[in-house]
Protein backbone atom coordinates (compact mmCIF):
# COMPACT_ATOMS: atom_id res chain seq x y z
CA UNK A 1 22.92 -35.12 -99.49
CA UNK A 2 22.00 -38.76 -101.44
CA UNK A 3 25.25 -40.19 -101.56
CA UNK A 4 24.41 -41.97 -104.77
CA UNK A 5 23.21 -38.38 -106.54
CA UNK A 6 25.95 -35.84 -107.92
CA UNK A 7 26.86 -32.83 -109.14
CA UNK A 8 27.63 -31.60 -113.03
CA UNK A 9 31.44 -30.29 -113.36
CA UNK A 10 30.35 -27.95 -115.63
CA UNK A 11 27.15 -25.94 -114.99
CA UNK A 12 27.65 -27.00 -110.78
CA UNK A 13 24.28 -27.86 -110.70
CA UNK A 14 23.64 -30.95 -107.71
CA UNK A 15 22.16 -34.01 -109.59
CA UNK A 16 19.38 -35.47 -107.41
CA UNK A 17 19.88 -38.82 -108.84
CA UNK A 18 22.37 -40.82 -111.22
CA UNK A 19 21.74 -39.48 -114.34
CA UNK A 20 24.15 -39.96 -117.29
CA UNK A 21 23.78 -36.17 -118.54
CA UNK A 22 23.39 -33.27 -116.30
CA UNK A 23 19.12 -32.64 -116.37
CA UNK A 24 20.13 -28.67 -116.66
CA UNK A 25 22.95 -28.27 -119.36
CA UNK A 26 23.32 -32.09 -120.36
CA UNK A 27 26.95 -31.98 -120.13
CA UNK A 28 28.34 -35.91 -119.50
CA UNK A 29 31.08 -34.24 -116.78
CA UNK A 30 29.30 -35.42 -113.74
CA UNK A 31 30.86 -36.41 -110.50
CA UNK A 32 28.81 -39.09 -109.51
CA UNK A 33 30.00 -41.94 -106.48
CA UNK A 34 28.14 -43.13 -103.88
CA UNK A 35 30.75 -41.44 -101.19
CA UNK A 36 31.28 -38.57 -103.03
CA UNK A 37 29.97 -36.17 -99.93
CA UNK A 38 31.67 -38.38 -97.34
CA UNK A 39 35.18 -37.53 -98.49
CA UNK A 40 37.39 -34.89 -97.64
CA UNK A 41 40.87 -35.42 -98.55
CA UNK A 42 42.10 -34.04 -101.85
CA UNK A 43 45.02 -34.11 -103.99
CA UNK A 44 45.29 -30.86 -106.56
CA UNK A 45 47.37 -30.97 -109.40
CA UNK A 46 47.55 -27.93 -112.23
CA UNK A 47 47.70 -29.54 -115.69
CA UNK A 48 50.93 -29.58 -117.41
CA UNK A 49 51.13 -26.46 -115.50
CA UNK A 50 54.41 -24.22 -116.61
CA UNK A 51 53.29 -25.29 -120.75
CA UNK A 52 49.65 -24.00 -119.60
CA UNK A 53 50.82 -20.83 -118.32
CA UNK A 54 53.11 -19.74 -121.22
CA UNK A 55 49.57 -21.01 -123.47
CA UNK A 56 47.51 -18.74 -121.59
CA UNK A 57 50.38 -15.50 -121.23
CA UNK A 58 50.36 -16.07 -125.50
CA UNK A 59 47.15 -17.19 -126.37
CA UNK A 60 48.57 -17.97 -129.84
CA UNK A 61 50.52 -20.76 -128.84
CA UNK A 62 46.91 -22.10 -127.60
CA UNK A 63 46.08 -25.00 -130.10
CA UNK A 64 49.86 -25.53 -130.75
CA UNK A 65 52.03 -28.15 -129.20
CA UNK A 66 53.97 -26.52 -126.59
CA UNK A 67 57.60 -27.67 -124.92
CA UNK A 68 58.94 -25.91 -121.95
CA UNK A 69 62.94 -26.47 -122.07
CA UNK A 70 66.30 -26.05 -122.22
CA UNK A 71 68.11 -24.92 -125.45
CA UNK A 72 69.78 -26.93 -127.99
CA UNK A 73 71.64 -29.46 -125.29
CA UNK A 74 69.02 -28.97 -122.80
CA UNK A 75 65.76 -31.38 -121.73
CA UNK A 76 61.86 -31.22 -121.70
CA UNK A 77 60.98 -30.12 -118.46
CA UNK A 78 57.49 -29.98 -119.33
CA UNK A 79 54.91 -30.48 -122.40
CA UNK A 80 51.55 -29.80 -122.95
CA UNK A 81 49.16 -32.74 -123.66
CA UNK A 82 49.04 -32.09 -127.95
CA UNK A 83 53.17 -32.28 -127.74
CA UNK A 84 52.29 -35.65 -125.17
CA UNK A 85 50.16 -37.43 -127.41
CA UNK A 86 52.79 -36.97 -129.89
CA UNK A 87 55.15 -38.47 -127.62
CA UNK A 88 57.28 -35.98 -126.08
CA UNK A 89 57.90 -36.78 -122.17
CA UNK A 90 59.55 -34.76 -119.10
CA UNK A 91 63.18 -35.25 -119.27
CA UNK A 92 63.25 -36.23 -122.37
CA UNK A 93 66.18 -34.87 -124.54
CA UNK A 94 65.18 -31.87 -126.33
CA UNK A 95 66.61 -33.25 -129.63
CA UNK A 96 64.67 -36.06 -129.00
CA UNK A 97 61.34 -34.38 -128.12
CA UNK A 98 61.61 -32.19 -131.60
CA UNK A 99 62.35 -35.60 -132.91
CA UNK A 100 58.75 -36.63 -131.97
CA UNK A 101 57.22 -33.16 -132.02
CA UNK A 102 58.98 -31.09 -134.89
CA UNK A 103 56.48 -28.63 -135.19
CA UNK A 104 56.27 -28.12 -131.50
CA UNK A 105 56.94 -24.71 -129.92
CA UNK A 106 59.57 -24.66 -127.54
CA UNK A 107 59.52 -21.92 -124.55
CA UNK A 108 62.45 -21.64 -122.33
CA UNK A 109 61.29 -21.88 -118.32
CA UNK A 110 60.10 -18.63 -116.70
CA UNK A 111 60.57 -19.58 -112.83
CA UNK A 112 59.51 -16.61 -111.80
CA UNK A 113 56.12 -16.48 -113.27
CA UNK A 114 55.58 -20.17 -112.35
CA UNK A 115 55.82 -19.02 -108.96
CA UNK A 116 54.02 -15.75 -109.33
CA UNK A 117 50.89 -18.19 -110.98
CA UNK A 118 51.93 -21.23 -108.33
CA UNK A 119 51.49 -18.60 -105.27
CA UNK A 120 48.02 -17.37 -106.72
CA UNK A 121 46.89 -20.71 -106.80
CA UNK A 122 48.22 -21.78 -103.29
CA UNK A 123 46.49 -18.85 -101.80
CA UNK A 124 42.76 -19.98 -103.15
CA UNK A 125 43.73 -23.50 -102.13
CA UNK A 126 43.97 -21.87 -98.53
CA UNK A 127 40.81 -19.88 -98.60
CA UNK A 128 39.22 -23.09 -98.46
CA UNK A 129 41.25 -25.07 -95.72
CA UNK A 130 44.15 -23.72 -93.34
CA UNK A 131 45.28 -27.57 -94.10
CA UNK A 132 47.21 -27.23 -97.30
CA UNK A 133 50.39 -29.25 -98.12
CA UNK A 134 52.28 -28.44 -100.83
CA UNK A 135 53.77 -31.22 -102.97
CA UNK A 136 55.58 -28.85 -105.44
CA UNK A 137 54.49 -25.58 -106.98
CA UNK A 138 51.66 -27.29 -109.15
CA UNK A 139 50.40 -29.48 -106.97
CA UNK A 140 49.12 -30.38 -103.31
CA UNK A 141 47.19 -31.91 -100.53
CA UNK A 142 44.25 -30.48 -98.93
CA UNK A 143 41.77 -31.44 -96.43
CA UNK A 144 38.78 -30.12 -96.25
CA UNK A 145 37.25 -31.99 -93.07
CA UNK A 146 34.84 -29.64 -91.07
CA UNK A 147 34.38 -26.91 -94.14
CA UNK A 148 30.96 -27.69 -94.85
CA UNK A 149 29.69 -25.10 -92.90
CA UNK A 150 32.23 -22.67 -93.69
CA UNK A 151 31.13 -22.96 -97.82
CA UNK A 152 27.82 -24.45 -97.50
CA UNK A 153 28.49 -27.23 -99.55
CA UNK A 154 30.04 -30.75 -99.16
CA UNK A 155 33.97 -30.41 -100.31
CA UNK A 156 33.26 -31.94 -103.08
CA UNK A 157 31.28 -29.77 -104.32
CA UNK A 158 33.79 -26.70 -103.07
CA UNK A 159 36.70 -28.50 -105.14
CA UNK A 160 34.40 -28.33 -108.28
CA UNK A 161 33.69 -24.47 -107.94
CA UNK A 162 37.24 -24.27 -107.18
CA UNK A 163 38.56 -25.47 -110.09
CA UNK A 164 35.96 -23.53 -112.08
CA UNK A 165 37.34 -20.73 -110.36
CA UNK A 166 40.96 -21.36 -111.48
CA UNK A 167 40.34 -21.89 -115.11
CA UNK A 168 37.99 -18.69 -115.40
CA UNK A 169 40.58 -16.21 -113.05
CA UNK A 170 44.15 -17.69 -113.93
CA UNK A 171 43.36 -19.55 -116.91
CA UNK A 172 44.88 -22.98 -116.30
CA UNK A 173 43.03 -26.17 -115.72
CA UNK A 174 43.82 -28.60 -112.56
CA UNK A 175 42.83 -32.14 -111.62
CA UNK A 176 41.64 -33.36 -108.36
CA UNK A 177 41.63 -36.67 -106.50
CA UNK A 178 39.34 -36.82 -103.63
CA UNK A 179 39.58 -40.03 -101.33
CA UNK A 180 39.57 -40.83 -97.66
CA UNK A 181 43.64 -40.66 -97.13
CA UNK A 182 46.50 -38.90 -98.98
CA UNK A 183 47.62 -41.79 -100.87
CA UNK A 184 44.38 -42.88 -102.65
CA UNK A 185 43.59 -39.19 -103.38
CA UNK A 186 47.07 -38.94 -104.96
CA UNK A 187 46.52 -41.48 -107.45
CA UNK A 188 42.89 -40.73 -108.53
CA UNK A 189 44.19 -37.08 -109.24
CA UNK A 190 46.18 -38.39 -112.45
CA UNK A 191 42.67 -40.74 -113.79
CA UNK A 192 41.35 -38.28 -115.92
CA UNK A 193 43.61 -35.24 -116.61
CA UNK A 194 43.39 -33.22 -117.84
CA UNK A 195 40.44 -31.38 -116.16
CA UNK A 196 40.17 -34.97 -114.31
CA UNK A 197 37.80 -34.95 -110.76
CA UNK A 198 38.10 -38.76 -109.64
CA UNK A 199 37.18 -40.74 -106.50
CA UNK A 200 38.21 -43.36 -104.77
CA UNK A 201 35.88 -44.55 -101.89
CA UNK A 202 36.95 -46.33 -98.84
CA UNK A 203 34.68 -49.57 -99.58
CA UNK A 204 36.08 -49.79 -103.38
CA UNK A 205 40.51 -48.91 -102.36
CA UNK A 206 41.03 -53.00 -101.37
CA UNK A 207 39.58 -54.02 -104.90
CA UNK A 208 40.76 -51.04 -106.84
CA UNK A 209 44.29 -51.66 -105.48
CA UNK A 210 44.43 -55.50 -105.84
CA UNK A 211 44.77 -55.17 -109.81
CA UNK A 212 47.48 -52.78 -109.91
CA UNK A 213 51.41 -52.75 -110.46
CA UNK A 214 53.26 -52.76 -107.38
CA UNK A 215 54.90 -49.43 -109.32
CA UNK A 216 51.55 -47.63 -108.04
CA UNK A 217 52.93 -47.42 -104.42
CA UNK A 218 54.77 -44.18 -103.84
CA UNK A 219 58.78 -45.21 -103.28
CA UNK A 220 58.61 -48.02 -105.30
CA UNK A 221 60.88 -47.04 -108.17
CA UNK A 222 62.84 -49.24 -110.29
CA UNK A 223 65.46 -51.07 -107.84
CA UNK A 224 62.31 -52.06 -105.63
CA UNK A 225 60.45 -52.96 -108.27
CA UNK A 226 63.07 -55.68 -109.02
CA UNK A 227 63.61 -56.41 -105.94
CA UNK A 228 59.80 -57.87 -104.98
CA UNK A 229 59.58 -59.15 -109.17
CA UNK A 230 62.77 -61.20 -108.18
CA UNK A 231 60.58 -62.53 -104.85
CA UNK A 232 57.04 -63.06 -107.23
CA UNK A 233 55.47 -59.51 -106.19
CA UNK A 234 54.37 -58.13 -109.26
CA UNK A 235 50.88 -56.97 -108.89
CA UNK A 236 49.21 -55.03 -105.38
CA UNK A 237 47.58 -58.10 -105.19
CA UNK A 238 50.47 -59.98 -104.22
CA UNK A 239 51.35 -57.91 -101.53
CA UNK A 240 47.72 -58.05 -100.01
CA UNK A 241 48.13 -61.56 -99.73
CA UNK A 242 51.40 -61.27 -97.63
CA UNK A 243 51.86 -61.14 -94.13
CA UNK A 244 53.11 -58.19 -92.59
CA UNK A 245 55.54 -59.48 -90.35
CA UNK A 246 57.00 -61.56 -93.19
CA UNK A 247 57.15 -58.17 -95.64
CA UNK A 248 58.86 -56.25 -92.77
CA UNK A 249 61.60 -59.14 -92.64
CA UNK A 250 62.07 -59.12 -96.13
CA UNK A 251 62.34 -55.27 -96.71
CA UNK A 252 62.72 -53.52 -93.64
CA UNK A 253 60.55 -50.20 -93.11
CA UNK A 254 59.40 -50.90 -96.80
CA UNK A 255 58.08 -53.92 -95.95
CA UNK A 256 55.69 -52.24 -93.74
CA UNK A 257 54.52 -49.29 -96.44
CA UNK A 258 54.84 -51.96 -98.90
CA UNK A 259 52.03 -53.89 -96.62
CA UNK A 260 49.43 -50.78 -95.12
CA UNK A 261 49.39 -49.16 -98.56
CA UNK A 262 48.56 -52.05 -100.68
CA UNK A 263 45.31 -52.42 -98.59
CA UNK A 264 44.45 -48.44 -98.98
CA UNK A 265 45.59 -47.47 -95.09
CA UNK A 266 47.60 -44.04 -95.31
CA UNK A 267 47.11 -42.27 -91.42
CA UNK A 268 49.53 -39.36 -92.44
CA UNK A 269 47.96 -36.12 -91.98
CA UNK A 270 47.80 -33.11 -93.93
CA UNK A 271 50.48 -31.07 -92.98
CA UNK A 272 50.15 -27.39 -93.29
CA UNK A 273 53.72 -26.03 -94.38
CA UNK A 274 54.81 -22.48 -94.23
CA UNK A 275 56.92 -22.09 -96.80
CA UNK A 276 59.19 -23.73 -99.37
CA UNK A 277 61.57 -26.67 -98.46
CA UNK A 278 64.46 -25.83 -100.54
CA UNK A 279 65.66 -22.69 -102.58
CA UNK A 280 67.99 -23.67 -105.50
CA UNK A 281 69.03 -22.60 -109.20
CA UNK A 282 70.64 -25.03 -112.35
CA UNK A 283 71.72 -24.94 -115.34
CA UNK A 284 72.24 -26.74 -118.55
CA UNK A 285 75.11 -26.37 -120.79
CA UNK A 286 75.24 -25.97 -124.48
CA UNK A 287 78.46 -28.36 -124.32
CA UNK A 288 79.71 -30.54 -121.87
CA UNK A 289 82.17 -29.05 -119.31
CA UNK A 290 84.51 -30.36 -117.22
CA UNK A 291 87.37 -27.83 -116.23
CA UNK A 292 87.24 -26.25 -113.39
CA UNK A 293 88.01 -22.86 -114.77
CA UNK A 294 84.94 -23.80 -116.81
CA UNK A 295 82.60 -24.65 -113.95
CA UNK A 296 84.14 -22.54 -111.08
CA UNK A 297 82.38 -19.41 -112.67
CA UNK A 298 79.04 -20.82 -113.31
CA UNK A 299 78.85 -22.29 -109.78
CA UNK A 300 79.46 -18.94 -108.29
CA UNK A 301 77.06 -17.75 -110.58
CA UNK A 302 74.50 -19.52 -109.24
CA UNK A 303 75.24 -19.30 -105.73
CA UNK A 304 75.01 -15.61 -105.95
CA UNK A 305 71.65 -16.29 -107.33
CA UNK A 306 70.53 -19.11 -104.69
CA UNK A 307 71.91 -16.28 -101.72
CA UNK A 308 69.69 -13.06 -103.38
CA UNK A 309 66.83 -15.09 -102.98
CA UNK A 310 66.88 -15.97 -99.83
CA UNK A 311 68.29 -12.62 -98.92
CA UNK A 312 65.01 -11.10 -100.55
CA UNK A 313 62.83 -13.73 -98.13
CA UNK A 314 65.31 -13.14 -95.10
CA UNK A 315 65.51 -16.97 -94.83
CA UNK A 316 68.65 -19.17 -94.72
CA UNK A 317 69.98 -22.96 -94.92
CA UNK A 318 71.76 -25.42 -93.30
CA UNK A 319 72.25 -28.12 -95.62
CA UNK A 320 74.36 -26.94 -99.02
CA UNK A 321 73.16 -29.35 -101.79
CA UNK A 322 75.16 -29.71 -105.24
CA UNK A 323 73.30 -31.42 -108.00
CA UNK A 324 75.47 -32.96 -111.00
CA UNK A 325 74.31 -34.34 -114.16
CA UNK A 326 76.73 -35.78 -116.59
CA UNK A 327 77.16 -36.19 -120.33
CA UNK A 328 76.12 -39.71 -119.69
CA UNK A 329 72.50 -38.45 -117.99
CA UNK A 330 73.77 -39.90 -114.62
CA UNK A 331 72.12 -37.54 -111.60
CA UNK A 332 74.72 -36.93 -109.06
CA UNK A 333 73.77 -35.08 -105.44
CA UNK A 334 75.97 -34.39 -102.79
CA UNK A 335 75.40 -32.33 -99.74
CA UNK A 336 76.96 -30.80 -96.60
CA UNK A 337 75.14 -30.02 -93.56
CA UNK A 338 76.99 -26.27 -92.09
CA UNK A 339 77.17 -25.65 -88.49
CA UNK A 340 75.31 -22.63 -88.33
CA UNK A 341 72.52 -21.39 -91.44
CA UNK A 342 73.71 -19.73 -94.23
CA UNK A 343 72.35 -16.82 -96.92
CA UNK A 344 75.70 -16.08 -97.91
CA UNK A 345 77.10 -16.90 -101.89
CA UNK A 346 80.71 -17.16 -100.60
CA UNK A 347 80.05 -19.81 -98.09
CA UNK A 348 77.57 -21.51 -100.47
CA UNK A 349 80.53 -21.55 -102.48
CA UNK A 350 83.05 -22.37 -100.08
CA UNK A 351 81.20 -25.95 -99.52
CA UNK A 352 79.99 -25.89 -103.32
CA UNK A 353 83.06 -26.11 -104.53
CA UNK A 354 84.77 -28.34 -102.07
CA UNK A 355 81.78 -30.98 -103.62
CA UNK A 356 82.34 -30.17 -107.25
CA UNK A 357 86.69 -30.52 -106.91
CA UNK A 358 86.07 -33.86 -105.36
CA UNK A 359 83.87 -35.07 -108.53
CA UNK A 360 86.60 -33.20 -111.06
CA UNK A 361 88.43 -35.95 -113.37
CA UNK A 362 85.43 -38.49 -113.48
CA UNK A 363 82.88 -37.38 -116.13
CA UNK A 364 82.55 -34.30 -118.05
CA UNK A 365 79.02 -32.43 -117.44
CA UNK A 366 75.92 -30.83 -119.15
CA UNK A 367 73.88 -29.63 -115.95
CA UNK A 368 75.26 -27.76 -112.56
CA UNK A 369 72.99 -26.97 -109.61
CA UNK A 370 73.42 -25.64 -106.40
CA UNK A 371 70.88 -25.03 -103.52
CA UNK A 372 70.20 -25.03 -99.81
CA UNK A 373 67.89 -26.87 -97.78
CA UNK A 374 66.82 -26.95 -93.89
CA UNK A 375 65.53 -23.12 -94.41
CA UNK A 376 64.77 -21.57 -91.21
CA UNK A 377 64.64 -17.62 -90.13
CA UNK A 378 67.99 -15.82 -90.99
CA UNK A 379 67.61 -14.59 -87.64
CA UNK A 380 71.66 -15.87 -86.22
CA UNK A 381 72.75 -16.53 -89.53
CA UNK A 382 76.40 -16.42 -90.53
CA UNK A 383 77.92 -16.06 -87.41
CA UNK A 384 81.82 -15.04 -87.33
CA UNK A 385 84.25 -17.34 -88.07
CA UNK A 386 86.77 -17.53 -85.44
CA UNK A 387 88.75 -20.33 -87.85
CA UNK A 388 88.44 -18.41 -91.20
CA UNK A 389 89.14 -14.51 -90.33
CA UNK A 390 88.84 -13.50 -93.57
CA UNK A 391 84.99 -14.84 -93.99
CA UNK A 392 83.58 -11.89 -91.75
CA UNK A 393 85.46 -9.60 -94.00
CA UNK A 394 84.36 -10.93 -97.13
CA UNK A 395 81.14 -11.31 -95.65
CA UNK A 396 80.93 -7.50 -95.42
CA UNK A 397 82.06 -6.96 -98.94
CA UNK A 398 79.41 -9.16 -100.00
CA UNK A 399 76.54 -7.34 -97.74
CA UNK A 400 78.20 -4.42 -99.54
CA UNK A 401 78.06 -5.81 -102.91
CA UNK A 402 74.29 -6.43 -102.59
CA UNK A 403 74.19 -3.11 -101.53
CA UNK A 404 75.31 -1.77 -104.90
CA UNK A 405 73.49 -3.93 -106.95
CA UNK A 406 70.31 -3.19 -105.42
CA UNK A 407 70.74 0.62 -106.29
CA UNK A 408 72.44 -0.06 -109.63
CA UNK A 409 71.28 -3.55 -110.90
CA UNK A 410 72.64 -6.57 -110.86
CA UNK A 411 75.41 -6.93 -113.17
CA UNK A 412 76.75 -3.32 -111.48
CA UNK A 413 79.61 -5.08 -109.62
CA UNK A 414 81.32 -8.26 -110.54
CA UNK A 415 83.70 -11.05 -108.54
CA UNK A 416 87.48 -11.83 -110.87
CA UNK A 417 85.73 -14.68 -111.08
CA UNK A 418 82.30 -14.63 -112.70
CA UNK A 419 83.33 -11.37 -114.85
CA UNK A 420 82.93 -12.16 -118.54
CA UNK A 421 83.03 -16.07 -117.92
CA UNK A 422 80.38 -18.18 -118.42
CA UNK A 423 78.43 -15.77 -121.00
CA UNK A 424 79.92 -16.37 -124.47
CA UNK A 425 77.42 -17.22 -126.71
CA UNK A 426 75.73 -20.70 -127.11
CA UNK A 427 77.84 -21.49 -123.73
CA UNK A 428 75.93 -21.61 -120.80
CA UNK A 429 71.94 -20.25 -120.20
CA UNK A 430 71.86 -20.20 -116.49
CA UNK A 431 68.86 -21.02 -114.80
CA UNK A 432 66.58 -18.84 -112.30
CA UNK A 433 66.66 -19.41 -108.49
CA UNK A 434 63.51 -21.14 -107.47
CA UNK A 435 62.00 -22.40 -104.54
CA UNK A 436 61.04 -26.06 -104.07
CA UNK A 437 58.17 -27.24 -102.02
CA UNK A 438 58.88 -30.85 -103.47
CA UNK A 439 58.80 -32.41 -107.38
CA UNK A 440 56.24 -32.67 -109.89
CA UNK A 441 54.75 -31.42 -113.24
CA UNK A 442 51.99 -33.35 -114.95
C-alpha cells in the first residue's frame, strides 16, 4: 500500500491518498503517516478503563462524571475524562477529588469484573499476535510483525478494526500507539486519548524526541529528574547531545537508557507472558490505625484472600510483599523472599506480620496490603517444615478450612483472630484479591 495514503478510523475505509476527510463517510478520524503500513509494534491502552466499565455496566452514569474509589478516607483510583477535565486525578484524595468534582459519581472498585472485562480484552489482543505483553490489566504491547497475511491487511489497519471491535462487543474505547520499538509506541498511545491511534515513524523519533522533557523517558521519575536538572539536562535534547560514555559515568546503567532512548533506540522485544506477575489484595481504612490488635486482623484478612486466589489458579509465590501507606501518604514496601513457594494464608502471614511488627511505633496507617510475587506452578509448594512442626498441622487445618468454606461459603468458618474484627461499621472496606500484570490506568 502508498505509504503516504490512509485509512478512516471510523467507516475503515483505505484512503488512496491524503485527504483531510474520509471520501466515503467524511469523518476527519483518519490515520494518515507516511509509515503507517511499515510499522508493527503497538502499545494498547483501554481508556480510563475500570470508570468505562462501571459507565457501560450502568449506562446511566454515561454522560455523568464518574470516580472509581475508596470511601470517605479512601483515594481516586481512577476517573473518567468529564470528572478529569474537572480536575480530579488518580491518587488523588477522595475529599479532594469531590472537592473538584462535587457532582461526580463515585463507584467503589469491582476487581473482579475489571478482570473478567481485562481477560476479554487480552484474549482478542491474542487472536491477532501470539506476541502480547501485558503492561497491567488495561493495557499492553503487541507486535504484529508477519500478520499481514494472517488478516489480510497491514497491522495498522488490523489495530483499527480491532478497536472498532472492542467498543461495539465490550463497550469501552482504547488507544493505540503504533511505532517501530516499544518505547516510541508507548508514548504515542497517550497523544490522543481518548479513542487516540498515533504514530511515530522511525525517520521523525530523533526530532520528535529532541523537544521533549527528559520526564518522557520511562524511569525517570522525580529524584532523576533532579538529578540531570542539577547537571543542565532538562530537555531530550540535552541528552542527544551527550556522549554515551560520559552519561554512563555520570549515572551508571541509567546513563546508558538515559542515552539509547533519547535517540528513539528500544531493541527489547515483545515478550509473550503467561500469566500475571503478582497476586495481591489492600485496603483503605476509614481511620488511621496503628495497633496491632487493630491491624493483625485485617492482615490476616487479606492473606486469606491473597491464598484463595491462588489456590483457585493452583499457582504459588516466593516473594511475600507488604505494602504500607501512612497517614502522611508515605508508600512503604517491604518484602521477603521464602525458601520454597507458598499458597498458604498462615505462612503469608507468618512473614506478613514479622514485616508489619517491625514498622509498629513509627506512623499510624490508612492503607494495608499484602501480596506474593515470583508465581510459579504450586506443583512442590509448602513443603514440611522440619523447624516449625506445628506448620504442617496447621497447614492441614487450613486445607480443611477451605474445604468447608467451599461447601458452605466463605464466612462458614472463622480464625480467633479475624472473627468479628475488622467489620464494625465505617472501619475498614477491605479490598478484593487481584492479579497484577504491572501498573497503569489512563
Amino acid at each position: 500500500m502508498d505509504g503516504e495514503a490512509g485509512f478512516c478510523r471510523d467507516c475503515l475505509t483505505v484512503q488512496q491518498k491524503r485527504v483531510r476527510r474520509c471520501q466515503n463517510c467524511g469523518s476527519p478520524r483518519l490515520a494518515q503517516h507516511a509509515e503507517l503500513y511499515d510499522l508493527s509494534i503497538a502499545h494498547i491502552d483501554c481508556d480510563a478503563f475500570y470508570a468505562s466499565v462501571e459507565k457501560h455496566d450502568n449506562p446511566e452514569l454515561a454522560d455523568k462524571p464518574v470516580i472509581v474509589g475508596g470511601g470517605r478516607r479512601g483515594v481516586v483510583t481512577t476517573a473518567c475524562y468529564i470528572a478529569r477535565i474537572n480536575g480530579v486525578r488518580s491518587a488523588m484524595a477522595m475529599f479532594q477529588a469531590l472537592k473538584a468534582c462535587p457532582h461526580a459519581t463515585v463507584v467503589k472498585p469491582r476487581m473482579k469484573r475489571y478482570a473478567q472485562v481485562g481477560h476479554d480484552i487480552r484474549e482478542r489482543m491474542r487472536a491477532l499476535t501470539p506476541a502480547v505483553e501485558p503492561l497491567s490489566i488495561d493495557e499492553a504491547f503487541l507486535d504484529l510483525t508477519g500478520t499481514e497475511r494472517l488478516h489480510g491487511m497491514p497491522p495498522a489497519l488490523t489495530l483499527a478494526h480491532f478497536a472498532k471491535r472492542i467498543e461495539r462487543e465490550i463497550g469501552i474505547s482504547v488507544s493505540i500507539g503504533l511505532a517501530h520499538n516499544k518505547f516510541l509506541a508507548k508514548i504515542a498511545s497517550d497523544f490522543e486519548k481518548p479513542r487516540g491511534f498515533s504514530v511515530i515513524g522511525a525517520a521523525q523519533a530523533y526530532d520528535f524526541l529532541a523537544a521533549q522533557p527528559v520526564s518522557l523517558i520511562w524511569g525517570v521519575g522525580k529524584a532523576t529528574q533532579a538529578k540531570l536538572a542539577a547537571d543542565n539536562l532538562h530537555k531530550i535534547s540535552d541528552l542527544q547531545h551527550q556522549d554515551e560514555a560520559d552519561l554512563v559515568r555520570r549515572y551508571g546503567s541509567m546513563g546508558m537508557r538515559l542515552s539509547r532512548l533519547s535517540k528513539g533506540e528500544d531493541y527489547r522485544r515483545v515478550e509473550s507472558s503467561s500469566g500475571a506477575k503478582s497476586v495481591s489484595s489492600e485496603t483503605t481504612f476509614n481511620d488511621d490505625l496503628s495497633e496491632a490488635t487493630d491491624l493483625l486482623p485485617v492482615l490476616r484478612r487479606l492473606c486469606e484472600k491473597v491464598a484463595a486466589r491462588l489456590k483457585a489458579k493452583h499457582i504459588a509465590g516466593q516473594t511475600v510483599v507488604l505494602k504500607l501507606k501512612t497517614n502522611r501518604f508515605r508508600l512503604l514496601t517491604r518484602n521477603t523472599t521464602l525458601p520454597d513457594p507458598t499458597q498458604l494464608a498462615d505462612r503469608l502471614f507468618h512473614y506478613g506480620r514479622a514485616m508489619l511488627e517491625k514498622e509498629l511505633g513509627t506512623a499510624s496507617y490508612r492503607l494495608i496490603g499484602i501480596g506474593v510475587s515470583d508465581l510459579r506452578s504450586d506443583e512442590g509448594a509448602d513443603p514440611g517444615d522440619l523447624v516449625d512442626r506445628d506448620a504442617s498441622k496447621r497447614a492441614d487445618a487450613e486445607r480443611a478450612m477451605d474445604s468447608v468454606r467451599e461447601k458452605f461459603g466463605t464466612e462458614a468458618v472463622e480464625l480467633g483472630l479475624t472473627f468479628g474484627k475488622g467489620r464494625r461499621s465505617g472501619h475498614i472496606g477491605l479490598g478484593e484479591a487481584h492479579d497484577i500484570a504491572g501498573d497503569g490506568e489512563s
